[in-house]
C-alpha atoms as a PDB file:
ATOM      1  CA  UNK A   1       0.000   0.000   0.000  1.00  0.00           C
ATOM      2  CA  UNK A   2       2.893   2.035   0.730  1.00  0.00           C
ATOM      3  CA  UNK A   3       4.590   1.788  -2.619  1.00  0.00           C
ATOM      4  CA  UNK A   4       0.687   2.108  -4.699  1.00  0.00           C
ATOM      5  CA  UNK A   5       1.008   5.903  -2.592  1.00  0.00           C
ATOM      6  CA  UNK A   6       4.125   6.522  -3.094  1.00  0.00           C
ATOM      7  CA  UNK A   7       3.697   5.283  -7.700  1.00  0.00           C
ATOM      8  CA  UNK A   8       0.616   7.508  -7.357  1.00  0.00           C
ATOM      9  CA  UNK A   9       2.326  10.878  -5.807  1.00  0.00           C
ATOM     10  CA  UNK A  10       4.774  10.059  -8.529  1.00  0.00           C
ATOM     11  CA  UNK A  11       2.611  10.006 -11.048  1.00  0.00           C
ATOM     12  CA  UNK A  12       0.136  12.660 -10.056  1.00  0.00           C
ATOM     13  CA  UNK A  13       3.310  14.987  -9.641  1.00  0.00           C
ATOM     14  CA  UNK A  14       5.174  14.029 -13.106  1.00  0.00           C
ATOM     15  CA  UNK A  15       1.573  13.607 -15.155  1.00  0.00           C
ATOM     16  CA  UNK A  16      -1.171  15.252 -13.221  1.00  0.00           C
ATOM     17  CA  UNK A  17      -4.617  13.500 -13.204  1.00  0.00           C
ATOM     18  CA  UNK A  18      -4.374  10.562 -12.178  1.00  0.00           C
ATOM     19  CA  UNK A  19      -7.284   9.056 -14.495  1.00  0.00           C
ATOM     20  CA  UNK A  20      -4.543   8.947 -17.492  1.00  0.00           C
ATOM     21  CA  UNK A  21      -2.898   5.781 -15.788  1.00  0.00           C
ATOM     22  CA  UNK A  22      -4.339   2.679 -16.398  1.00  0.00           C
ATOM     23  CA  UNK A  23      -2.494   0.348 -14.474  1.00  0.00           C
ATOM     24  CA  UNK A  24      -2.102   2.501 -11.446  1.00  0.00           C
ATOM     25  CA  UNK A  25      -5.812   2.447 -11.515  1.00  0.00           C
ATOM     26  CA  UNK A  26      -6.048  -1.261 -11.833  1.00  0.00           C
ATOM     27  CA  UNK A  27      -3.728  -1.800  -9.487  1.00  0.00           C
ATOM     28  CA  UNK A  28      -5.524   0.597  -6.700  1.00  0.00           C
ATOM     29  CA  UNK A  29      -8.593  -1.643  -7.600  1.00  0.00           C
ATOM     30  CA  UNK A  30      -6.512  -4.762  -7.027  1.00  0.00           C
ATOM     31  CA  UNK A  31      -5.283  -3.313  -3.248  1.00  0.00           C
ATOM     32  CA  UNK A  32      -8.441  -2.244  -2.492  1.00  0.00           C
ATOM     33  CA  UNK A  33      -9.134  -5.440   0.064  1.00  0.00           C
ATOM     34  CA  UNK A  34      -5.270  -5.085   1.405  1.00  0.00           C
ATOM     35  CA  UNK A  35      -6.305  -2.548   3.977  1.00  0.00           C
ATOM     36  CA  UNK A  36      -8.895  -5.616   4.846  1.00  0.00           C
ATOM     37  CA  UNK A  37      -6.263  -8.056   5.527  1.00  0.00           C
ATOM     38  CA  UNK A  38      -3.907  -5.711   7.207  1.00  0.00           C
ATOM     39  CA  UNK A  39      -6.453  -5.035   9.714  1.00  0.00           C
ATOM     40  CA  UNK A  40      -7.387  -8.608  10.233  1.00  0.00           C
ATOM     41  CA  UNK A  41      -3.248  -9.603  10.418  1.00  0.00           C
ATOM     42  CA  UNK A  42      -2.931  -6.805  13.046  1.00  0.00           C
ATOM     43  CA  UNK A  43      -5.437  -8.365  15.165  1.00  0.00           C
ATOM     44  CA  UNK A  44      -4.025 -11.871  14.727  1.00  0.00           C
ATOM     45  CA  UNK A  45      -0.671 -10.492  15.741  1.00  0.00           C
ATOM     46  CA  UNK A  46      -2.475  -8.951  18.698  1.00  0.00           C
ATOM     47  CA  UNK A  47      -4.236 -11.828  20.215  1.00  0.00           C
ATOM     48  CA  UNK A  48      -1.494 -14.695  19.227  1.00  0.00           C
ATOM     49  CA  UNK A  49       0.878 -12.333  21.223  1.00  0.00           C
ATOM     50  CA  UNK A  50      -1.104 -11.085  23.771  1.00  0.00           C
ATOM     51  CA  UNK A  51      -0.809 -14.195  26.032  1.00  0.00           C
ATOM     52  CA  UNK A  52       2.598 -15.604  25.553  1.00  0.00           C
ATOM     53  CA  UNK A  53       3.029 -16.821  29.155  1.00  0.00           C
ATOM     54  CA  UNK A  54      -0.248 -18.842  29.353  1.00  0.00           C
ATOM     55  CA  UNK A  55       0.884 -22.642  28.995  1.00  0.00           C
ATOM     56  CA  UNK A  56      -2.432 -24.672  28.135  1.00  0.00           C
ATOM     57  CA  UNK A  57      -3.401 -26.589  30.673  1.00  0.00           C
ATOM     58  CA  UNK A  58      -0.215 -24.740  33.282  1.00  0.00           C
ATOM     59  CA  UNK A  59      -2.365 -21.424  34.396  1.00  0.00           C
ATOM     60  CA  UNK A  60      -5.702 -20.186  33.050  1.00  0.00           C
ATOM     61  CA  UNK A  61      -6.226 -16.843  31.388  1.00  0.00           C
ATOM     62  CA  UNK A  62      -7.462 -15.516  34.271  1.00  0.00           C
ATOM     63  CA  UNK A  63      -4.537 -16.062  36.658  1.00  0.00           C
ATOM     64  CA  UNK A  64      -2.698 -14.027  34.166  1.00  0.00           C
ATOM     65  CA  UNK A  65      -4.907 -10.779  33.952  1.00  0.00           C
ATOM     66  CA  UNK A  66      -3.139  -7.554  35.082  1.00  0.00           C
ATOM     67  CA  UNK A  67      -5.299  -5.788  37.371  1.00  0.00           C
ATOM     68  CA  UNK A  68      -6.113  -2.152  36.118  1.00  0.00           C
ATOM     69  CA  UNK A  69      -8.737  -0.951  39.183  1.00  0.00           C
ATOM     70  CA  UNK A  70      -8.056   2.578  38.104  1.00  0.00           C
ATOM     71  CA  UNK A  71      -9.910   1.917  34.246  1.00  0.00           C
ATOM     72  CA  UNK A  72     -12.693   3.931  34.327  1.00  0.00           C
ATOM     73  CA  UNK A  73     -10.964   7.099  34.182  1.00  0.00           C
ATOM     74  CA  UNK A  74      -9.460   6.457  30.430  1.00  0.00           C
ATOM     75  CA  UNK A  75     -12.451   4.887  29.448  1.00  0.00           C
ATOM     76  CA  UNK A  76     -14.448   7.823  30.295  1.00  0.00           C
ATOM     77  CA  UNK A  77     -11.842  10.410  28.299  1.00  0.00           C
ATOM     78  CA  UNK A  78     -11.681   8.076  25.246  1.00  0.00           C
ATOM     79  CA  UNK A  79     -15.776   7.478  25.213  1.00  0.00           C
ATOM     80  CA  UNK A  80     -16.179  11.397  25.461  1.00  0.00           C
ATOM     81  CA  UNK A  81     -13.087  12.181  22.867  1.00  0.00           C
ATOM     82  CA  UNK A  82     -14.906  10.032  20.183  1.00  0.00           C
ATOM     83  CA  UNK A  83     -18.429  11.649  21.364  1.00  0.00           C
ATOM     84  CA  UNK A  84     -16.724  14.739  20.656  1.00  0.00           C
ATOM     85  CA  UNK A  85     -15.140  13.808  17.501  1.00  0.00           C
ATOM     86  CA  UNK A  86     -18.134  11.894  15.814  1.00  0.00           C
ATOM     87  CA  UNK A  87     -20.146  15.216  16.185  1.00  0.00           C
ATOM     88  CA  UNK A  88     -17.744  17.762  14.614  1.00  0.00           C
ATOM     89  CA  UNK A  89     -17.818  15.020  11.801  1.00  0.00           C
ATOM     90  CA  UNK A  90     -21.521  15.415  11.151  1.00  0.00           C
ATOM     91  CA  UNK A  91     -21.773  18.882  11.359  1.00  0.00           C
ATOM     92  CA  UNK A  92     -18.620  19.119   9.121  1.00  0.00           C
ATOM     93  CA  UNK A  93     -20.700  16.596   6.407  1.00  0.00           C
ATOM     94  CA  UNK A  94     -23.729  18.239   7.293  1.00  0.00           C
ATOM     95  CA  UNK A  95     -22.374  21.853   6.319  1.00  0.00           C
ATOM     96  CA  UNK A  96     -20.554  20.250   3.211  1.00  0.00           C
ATOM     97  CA  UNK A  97     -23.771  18.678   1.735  1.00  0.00           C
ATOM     98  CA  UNK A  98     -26.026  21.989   2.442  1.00  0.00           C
ATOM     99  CA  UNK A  99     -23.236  24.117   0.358  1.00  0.00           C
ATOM    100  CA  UNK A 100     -23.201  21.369  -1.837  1.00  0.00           C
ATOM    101  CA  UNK A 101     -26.548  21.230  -2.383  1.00  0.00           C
ATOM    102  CA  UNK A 102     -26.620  25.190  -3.389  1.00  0.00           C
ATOM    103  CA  UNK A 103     -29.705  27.295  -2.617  1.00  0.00           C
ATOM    104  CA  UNK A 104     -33.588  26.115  -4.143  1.00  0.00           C
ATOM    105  CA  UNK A 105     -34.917  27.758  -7.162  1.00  0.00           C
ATOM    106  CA  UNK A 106     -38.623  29.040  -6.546  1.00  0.00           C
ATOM    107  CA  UNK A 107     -39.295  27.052 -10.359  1.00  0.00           C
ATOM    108  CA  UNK A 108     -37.931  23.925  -8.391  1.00  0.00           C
ATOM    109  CA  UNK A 109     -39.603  24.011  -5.492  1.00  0.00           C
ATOM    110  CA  UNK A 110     -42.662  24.488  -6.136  1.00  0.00           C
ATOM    111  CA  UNK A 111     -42.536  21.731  -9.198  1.00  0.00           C
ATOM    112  CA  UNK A 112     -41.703  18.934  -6.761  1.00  0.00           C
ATOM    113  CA  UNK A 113     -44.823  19.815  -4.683  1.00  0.00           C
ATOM    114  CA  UNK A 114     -47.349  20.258  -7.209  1.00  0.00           C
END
């Protein structure tokens, strides 16, 4: 994915538009499911290595969870963060489709509610 970015800068900065490249575009097709599988290896990684001590059948899962008494505190920050975040998002979209959109013609208007 890292080279596809780095052929496209290339070629948007030697060629401009990027519709003029036919195999770049294929090949951005192709990728399109690699951001997929990276996310699905990352979470592989993470739970295959997220218990290396735990011997089956030696100690349970359990025996082997840090305590964290003091979790709420992040939780809350991170929960009200992404609150935050999710609505500057909408009324960022929200002000992007209404300029979008452009102002309704009287002629319009009134033709969709006859």
């Amino acid at each position: 994915m890292l080279a596809l970015a780095a052929w496209s800068g290339w070629c948007w900065w030697k060629r401009g538009p990027l519709t003029g490249h036919p195999r770049l575009l294929c090949a951005l097709v192709a990728a399109g499911p690699l951001g997929f599988v990276a996310i699905e290896a990352g979470w592989i990684v993470t739970e295959v290595g997220r218990q290396p001590w735990i011997i089956y059948g030696v100690m349970r899962t359990e025996n082997a969870v840090t305590p964290m008494p003091e979790i709420v505190a992040p939780f809350v920050i991170f929960t009200a963060l992404y609150i935050f975040l999710a609505f500057i998002v909408f009324f960022l979209l929200r002000r992007q489709f209404i300029e979008t959109a452009g102002p309704v013609s009287e002629t319009s208007a009134t033709s969709t509610h006859a």
